[in-house]
PDB file of N, CA and C in Angstrom:
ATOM      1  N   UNK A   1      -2.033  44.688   3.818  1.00  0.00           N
ATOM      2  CA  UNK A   1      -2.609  44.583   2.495  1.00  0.00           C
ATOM      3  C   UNK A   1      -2.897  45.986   1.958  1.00  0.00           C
ATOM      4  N   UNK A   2      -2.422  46.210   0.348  1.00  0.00           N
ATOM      5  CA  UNK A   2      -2.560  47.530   0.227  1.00  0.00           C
ATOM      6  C   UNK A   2      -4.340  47.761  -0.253  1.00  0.00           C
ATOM      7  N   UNK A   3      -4.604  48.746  -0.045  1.00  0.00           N
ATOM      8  CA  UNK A   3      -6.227  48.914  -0.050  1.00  0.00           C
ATOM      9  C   UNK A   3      -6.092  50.263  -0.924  1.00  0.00           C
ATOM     10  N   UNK A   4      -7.034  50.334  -2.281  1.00  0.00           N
ATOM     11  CA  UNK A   4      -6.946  51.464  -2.795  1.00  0.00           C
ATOM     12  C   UNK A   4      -8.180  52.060  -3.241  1.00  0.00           C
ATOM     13  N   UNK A   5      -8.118  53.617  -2.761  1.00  0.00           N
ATOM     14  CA  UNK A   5      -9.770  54.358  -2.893  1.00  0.00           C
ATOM     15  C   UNK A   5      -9.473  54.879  -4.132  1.00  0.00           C
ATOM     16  N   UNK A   6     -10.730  54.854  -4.751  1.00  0.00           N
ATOM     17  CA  UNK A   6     -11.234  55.502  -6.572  1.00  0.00           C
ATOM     18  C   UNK A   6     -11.633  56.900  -6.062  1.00  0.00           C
ATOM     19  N   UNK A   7     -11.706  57.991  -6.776  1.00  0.00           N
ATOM     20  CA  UNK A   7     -12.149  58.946  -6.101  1.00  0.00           C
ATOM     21  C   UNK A   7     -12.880  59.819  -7.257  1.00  0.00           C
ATOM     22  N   UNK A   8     -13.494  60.100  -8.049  1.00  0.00           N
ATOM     23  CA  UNK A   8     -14.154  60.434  -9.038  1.00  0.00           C
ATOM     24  C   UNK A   8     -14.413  62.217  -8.396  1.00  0.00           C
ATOM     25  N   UNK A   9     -13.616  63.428  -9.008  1.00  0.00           N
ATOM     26  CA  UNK A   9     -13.339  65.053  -8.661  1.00  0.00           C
ATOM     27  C   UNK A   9     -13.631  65.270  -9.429  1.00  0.00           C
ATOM     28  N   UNK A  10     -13.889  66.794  -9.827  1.00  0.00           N
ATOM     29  CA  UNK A  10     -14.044  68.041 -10.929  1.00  0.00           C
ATOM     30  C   UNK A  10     -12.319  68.423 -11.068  1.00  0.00           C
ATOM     31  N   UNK A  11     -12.348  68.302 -12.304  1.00  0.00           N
ATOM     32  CA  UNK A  11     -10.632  68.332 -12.614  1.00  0.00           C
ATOM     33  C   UNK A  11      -9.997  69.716 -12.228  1.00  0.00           C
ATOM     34  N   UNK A  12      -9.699  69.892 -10.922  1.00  0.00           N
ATOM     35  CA  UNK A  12      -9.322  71.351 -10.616  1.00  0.00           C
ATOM     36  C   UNK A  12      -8.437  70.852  -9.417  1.00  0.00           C
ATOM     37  N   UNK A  13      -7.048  71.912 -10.084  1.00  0.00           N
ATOM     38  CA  UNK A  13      -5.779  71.176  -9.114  1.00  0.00           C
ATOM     39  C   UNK A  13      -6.316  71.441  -7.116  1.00  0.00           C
ATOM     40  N   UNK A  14      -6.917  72.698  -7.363  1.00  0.00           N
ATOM     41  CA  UNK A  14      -7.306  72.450  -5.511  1.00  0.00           C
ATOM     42  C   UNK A  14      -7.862  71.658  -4.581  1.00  0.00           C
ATOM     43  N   UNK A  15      -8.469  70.870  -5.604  1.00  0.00           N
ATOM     44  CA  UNK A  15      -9.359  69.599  -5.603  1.00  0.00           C
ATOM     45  C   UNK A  15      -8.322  68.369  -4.572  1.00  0.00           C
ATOM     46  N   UNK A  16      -7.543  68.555  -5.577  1.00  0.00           N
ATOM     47  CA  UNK A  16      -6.350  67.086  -5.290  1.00  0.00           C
ATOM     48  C   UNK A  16      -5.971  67.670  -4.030  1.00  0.00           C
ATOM     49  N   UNK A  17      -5.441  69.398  -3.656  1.00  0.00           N
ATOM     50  CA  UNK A  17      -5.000  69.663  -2.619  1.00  0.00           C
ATOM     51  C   UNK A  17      -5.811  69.632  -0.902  1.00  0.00           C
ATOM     52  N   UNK A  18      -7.413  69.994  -1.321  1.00  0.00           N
ATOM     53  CA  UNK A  18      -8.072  69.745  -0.270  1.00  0.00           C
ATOM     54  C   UNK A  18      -8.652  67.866   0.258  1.00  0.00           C
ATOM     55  N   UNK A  19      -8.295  67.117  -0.893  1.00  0.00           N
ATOM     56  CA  UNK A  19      -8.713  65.771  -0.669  1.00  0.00           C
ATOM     57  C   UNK A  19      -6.992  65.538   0.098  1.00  0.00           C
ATOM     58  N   UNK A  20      -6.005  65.790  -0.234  1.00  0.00           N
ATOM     59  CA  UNK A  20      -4.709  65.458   0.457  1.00  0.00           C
ATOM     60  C   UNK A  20      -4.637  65.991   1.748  1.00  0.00           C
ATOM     61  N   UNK A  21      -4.955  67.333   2.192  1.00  0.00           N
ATOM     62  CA  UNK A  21      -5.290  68.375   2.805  1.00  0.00           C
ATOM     63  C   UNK A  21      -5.776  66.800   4.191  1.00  0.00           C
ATOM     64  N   UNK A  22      -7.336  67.017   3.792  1.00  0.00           N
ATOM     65  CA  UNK A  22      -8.054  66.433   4.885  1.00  0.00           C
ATOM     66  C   UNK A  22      -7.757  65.226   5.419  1.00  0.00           C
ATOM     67  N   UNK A  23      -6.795  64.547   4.070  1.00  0.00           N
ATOM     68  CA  UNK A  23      -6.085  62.908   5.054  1.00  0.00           C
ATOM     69  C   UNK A  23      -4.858  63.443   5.823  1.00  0.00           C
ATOM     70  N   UNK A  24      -4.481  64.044   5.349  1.00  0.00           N
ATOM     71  CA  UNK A  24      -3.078  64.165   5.828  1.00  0.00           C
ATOM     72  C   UNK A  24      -3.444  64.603   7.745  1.00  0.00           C
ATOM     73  N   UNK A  25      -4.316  65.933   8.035  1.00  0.00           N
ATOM     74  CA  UNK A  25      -4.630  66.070   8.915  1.00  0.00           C
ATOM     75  C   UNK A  25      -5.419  65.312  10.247  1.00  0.00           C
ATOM     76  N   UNK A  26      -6.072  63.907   8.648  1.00  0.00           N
ATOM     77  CA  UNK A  26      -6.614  63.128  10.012  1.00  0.00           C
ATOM     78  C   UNK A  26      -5.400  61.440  10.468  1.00  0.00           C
ATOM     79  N   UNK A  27      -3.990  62.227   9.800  1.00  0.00           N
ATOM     80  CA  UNK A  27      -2.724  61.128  10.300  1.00  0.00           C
ATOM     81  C   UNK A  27      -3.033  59.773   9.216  1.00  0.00           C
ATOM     82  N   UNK A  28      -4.026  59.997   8.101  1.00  0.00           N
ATOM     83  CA  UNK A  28      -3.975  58.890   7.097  1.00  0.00           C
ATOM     84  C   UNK A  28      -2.752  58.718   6.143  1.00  0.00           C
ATOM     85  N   UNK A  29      -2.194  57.837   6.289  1.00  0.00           N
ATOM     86  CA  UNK A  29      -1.149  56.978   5.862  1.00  0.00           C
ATOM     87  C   UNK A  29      -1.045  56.792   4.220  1.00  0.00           C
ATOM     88  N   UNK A  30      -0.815  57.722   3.281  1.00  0.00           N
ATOM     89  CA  UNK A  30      -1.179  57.255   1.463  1.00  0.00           C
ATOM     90  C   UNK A  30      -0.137  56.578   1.665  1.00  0.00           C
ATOM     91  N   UNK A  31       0.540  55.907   0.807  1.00  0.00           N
ATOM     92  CA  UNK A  31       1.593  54.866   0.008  1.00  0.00           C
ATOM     93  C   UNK A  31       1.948  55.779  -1.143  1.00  0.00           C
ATOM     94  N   UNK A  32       0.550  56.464  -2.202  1.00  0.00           N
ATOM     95  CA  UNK A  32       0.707  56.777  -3.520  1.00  0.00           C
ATOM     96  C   UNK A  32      -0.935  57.400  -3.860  1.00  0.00           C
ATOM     97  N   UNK A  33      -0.173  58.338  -4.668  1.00  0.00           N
ATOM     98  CA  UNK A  33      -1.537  59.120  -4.811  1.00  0.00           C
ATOM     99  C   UNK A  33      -1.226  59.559  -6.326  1.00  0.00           C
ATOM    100  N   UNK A  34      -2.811  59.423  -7.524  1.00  0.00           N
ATOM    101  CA  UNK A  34      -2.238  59.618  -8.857  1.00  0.00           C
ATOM    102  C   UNK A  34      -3.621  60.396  -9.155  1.00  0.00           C
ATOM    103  N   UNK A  35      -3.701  60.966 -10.086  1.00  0.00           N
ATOM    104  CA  UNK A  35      -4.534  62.263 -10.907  1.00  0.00           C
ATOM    105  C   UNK A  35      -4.470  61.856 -11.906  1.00  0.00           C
ATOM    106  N   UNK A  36      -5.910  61.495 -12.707  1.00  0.00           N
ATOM    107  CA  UNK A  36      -5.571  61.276 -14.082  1.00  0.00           C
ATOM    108  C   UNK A  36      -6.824  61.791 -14.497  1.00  0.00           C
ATOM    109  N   UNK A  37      -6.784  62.667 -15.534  1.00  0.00           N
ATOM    110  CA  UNK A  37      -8.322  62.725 -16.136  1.00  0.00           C
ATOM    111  C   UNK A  37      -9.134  62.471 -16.790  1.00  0.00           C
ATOM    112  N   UNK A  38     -10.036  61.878 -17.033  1.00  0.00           N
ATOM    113  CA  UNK A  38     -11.197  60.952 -17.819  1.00  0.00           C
ATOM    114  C   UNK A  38     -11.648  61.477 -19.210  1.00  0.00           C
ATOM    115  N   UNK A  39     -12.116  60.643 -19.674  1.00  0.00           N
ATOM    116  CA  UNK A  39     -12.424  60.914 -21.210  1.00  0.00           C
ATOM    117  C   UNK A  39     -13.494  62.501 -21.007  1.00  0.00           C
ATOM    118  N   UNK A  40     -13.967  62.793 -19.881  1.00  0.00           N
ATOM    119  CA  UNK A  40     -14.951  64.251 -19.714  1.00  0.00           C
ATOM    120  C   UNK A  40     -13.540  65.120 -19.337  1.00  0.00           C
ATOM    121  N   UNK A  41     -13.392  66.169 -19.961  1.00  0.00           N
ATOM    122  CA  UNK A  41     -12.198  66.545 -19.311  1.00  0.00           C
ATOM    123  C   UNK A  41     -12.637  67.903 -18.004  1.00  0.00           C
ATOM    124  N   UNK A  42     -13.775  67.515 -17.827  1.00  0.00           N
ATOM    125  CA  UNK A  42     -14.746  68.534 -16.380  1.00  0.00           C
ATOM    126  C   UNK A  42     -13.739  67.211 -15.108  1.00  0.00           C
ATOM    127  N   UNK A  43     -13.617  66.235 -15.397  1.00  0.00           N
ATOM    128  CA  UNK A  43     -13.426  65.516 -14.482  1.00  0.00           C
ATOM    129  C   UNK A  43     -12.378  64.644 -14.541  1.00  0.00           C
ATOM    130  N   UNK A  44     -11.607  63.941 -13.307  1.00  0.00           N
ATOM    131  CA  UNK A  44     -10.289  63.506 -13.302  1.00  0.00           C
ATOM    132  C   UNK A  44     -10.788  62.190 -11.726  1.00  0.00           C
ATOM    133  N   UNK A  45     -10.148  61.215 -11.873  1.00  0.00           N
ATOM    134  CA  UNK A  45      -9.901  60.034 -11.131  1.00  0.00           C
ATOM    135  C   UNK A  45      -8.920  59.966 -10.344  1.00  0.00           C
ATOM    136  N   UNK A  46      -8.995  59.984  -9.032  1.00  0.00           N
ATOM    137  CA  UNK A  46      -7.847  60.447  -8.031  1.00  0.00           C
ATOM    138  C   UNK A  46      -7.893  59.092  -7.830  1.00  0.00           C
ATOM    139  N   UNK A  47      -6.651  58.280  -7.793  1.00  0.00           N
ATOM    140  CA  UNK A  47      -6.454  56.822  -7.518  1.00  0.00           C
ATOM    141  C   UNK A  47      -5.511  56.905  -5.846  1.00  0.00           C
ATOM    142  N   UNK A  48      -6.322  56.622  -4.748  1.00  0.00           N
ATOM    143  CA  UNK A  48      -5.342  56.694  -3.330  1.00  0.00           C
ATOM    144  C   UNK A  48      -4.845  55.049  -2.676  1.00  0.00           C
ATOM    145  N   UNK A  49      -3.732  54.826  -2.495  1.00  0.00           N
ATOM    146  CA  UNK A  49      -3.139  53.565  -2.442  1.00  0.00           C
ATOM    147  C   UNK A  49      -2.778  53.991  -0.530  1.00  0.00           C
ATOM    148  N   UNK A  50      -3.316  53.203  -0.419  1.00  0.00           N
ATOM    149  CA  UNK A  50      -2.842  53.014   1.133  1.00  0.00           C
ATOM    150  C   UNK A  50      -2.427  51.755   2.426  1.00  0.00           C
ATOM    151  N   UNK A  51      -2.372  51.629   3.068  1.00  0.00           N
ATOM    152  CA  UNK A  51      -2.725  49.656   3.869  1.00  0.00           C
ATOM    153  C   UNK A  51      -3.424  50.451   5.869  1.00  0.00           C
ATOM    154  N   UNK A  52      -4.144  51.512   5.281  1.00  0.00           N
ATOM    155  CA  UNK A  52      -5.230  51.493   6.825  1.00  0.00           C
ATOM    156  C   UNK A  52      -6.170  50.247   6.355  1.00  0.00           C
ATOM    157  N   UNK A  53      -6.730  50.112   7.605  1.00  0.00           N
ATOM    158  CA  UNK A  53      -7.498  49.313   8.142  1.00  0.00           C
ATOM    159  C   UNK A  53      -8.877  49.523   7.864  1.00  0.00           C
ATOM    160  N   UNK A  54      -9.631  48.798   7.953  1.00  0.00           N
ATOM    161  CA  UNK A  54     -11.175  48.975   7.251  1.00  0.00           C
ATOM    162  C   UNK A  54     -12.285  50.309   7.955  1.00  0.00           C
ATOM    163  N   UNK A  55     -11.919  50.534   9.321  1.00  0.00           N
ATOM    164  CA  UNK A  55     -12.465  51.673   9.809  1.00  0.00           C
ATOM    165  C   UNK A  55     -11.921  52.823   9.503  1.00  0.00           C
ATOM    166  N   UNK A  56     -10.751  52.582   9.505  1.00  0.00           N
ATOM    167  CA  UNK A  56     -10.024  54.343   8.911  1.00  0.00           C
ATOM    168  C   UNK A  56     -10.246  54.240   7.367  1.00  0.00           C
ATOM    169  N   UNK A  57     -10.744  53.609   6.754  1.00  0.00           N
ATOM    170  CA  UNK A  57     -10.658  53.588   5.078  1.00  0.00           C
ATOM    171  C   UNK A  57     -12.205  53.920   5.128  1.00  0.00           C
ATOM    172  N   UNK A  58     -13.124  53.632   5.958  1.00  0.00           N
ATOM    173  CA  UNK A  58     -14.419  54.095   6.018  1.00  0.00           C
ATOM    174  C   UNK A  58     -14.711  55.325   6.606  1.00  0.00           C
ATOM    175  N   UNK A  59     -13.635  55.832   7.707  1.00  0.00           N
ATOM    176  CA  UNK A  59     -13.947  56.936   7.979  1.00  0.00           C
ATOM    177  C   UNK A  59     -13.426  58.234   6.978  1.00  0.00           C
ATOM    178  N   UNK A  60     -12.385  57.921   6.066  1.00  0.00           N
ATOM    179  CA  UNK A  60     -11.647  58.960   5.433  1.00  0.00           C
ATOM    180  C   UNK A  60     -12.583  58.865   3.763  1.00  0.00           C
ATOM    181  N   UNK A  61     -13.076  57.855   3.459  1.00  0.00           N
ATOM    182  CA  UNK A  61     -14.562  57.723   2.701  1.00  0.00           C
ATOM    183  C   UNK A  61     -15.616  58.725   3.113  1.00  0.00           C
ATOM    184  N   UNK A  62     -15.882  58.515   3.895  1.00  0.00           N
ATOM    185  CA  UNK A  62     -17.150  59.156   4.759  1.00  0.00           C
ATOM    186  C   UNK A  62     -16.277  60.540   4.474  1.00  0.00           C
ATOM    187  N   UNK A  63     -15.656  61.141   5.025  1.00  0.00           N
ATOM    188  CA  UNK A  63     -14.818  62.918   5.041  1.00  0.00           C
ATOM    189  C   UNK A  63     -14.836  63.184   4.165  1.00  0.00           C
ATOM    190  N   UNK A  64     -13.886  62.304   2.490  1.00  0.00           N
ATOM    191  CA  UNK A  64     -13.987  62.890   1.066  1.00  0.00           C
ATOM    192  C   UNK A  64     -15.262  63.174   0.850  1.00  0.00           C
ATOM    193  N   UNK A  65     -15.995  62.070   0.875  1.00  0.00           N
ATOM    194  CA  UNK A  65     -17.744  62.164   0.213  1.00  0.00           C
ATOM    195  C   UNK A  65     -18.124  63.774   0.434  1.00  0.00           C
ATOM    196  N   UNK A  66     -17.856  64.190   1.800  1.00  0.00           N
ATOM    197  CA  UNK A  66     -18.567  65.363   2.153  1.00  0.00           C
ATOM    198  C   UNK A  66     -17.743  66.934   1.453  1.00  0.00           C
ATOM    199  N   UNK A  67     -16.735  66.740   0.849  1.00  0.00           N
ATOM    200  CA  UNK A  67     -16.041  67.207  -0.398  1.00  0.00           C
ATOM    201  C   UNK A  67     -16.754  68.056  -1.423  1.00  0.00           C
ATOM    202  N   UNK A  68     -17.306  69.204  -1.344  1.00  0.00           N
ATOM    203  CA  UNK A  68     -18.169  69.397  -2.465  1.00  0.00           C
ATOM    204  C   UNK A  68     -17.696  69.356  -3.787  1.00  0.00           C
ATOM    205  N   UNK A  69     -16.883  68.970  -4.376  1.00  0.00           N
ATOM    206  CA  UNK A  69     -15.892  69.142  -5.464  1.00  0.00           C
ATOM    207  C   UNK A  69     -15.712  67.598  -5.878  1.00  0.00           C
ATOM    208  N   UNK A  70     -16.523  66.407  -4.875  1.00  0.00           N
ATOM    209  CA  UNK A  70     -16.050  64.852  -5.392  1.00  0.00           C
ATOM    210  C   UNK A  70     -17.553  64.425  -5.613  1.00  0.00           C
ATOM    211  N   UNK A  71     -17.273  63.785  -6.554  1.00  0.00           N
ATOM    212  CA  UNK A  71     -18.489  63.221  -7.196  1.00  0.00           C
ATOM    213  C   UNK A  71     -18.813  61.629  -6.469  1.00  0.00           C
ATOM    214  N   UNK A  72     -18.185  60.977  -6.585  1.00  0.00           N
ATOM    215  CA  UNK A  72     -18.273  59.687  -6.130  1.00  0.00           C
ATOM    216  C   UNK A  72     -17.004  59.024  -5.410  1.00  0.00           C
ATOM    217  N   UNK A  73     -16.481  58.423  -4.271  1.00  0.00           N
ATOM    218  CA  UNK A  73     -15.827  57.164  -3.932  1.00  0.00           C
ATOM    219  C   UNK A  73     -15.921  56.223  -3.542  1.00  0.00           C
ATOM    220  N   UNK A  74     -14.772  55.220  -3.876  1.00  0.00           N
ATOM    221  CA  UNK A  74     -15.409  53.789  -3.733  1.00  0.00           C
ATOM    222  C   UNK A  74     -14.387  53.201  -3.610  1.00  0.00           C
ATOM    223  N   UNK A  75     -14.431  51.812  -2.906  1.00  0.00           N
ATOM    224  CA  UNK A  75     -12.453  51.041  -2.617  1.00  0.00           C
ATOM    225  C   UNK A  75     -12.619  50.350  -4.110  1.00  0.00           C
ATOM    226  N   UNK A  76     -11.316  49.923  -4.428  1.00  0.00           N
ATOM    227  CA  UNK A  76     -11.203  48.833  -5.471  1.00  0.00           C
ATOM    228  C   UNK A  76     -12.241  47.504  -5.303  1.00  0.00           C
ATOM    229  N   UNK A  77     -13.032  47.050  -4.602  1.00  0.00           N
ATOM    230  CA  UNK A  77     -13.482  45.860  -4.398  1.00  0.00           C
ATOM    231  C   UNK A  77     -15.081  46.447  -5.131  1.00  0.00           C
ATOM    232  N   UNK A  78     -15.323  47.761  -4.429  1.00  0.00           N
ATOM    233  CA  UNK A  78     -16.952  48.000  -5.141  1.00  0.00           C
ATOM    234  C   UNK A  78     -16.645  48.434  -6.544  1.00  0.00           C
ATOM    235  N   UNK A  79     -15.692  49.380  -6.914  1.00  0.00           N
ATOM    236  CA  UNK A  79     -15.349  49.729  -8.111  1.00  0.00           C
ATOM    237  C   UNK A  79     -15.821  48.182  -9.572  1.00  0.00           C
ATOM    238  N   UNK A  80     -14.599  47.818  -9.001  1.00  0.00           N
ATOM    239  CA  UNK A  80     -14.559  45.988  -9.496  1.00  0.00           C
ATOM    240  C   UNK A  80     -16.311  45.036  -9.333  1.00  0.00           C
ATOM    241  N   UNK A  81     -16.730  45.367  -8.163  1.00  0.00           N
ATOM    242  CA  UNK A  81     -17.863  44.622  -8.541  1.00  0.00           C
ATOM    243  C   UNK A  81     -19.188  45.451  -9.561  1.00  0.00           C
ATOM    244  N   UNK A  82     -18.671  46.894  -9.359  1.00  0.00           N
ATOM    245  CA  UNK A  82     -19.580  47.389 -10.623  1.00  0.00           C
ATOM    246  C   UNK A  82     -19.209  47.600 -11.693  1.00  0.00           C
ATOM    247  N   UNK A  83     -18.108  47.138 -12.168  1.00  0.00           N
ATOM    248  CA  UNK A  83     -18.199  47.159 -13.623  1.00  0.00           C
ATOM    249  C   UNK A  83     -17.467  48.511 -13.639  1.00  0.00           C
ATOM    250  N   UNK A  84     -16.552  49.004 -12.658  1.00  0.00           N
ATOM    251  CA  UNK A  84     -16.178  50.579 -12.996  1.00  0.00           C
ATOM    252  C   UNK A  84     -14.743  50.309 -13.226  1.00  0.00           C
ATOM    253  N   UNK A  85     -14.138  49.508 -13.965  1.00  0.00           N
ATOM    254  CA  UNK A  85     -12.502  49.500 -14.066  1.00  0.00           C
ATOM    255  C   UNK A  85     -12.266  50.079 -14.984  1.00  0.00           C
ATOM    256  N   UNK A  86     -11.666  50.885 -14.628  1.00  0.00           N
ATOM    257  CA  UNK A  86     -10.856  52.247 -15.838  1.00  0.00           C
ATOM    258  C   UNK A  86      -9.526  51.930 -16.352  1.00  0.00           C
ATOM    259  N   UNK A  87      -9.397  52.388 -17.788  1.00  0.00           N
ATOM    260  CA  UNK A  87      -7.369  52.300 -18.384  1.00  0.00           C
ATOM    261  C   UNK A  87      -6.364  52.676 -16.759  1.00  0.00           C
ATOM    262  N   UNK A  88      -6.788  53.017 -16.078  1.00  0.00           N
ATOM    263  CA  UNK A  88      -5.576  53.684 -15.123  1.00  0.00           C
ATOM    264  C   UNK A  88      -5.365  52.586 -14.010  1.00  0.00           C
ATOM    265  N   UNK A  89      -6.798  51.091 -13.655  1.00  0.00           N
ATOM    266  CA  UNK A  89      -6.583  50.398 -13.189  1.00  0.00           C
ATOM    267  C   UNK A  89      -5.890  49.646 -13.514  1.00  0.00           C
ATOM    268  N   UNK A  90      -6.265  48.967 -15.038  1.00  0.00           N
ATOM    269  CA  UNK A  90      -5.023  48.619 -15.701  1.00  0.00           C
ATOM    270  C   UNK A  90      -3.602  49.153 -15.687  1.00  0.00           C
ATOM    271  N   UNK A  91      -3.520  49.888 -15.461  1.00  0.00           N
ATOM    272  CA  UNK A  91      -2.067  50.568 -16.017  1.00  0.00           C
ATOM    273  C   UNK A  91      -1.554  50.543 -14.012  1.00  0.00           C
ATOM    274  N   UNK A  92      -2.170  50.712 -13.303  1.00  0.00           N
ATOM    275  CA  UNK A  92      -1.820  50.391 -11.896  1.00  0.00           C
ATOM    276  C   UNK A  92      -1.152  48.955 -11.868  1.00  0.00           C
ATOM    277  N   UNK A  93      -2.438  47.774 -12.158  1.00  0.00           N
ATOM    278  CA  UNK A  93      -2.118  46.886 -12.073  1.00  0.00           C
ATOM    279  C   UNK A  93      -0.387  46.324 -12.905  1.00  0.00           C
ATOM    280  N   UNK A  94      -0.338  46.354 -13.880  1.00  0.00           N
ATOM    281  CA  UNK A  94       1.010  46.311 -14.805  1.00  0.00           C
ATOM    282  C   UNK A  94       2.106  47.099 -13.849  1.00  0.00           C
ATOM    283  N   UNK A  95       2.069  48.153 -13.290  1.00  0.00           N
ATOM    284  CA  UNK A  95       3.323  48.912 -12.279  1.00  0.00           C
ATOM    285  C   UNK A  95       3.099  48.015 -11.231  1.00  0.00           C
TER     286      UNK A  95
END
């Protein structure tokens, strides 16, 4: 099942490179990875599509968080239960 993390950054391309950076090194598996930036243009929505398993999706949660450059993450299920669906979920969903 594909499982996808929201990732709420400061819109700065090194950003995207150290959040790729730290999965890649801990053997996390993306599918698809997208950058889009939000109506603040200080900030951009890293959308990560993957199918790990609920402990590696909590442990690579837990690593971004500690990111000084990420503001917030969250899987599609908490996103969705707070009321946080953005144009880019839509536009996921439709592809």
């Amino acid at each position: 099942m594909n499982r996808i993390l929201f990732v709420e950054v400061n819109n700065q391309p090194e950003v995207l490179m150290r959040v790729v950076g730290l999965l890649r090194r801990r053997a996390f598996h993306m599918k698809s990875i997208s950058m889009v930036e939000t109506e603040n243009p200080s900030l951009a929505h890293l959308m990560i599509t993957t199918k790990e398993d609920d402990y590696n999706i909590e442990r690579a949660m837990y690593l971004i968080e500690k990111i000084v450059d990420v503001h917030h993450v969250k899987t599609m299920e908490e996103a969705l239960s707070e009321h946080a669906v953005t144009k880019e979920t839509d536009l996921y969903r439709v592809m």
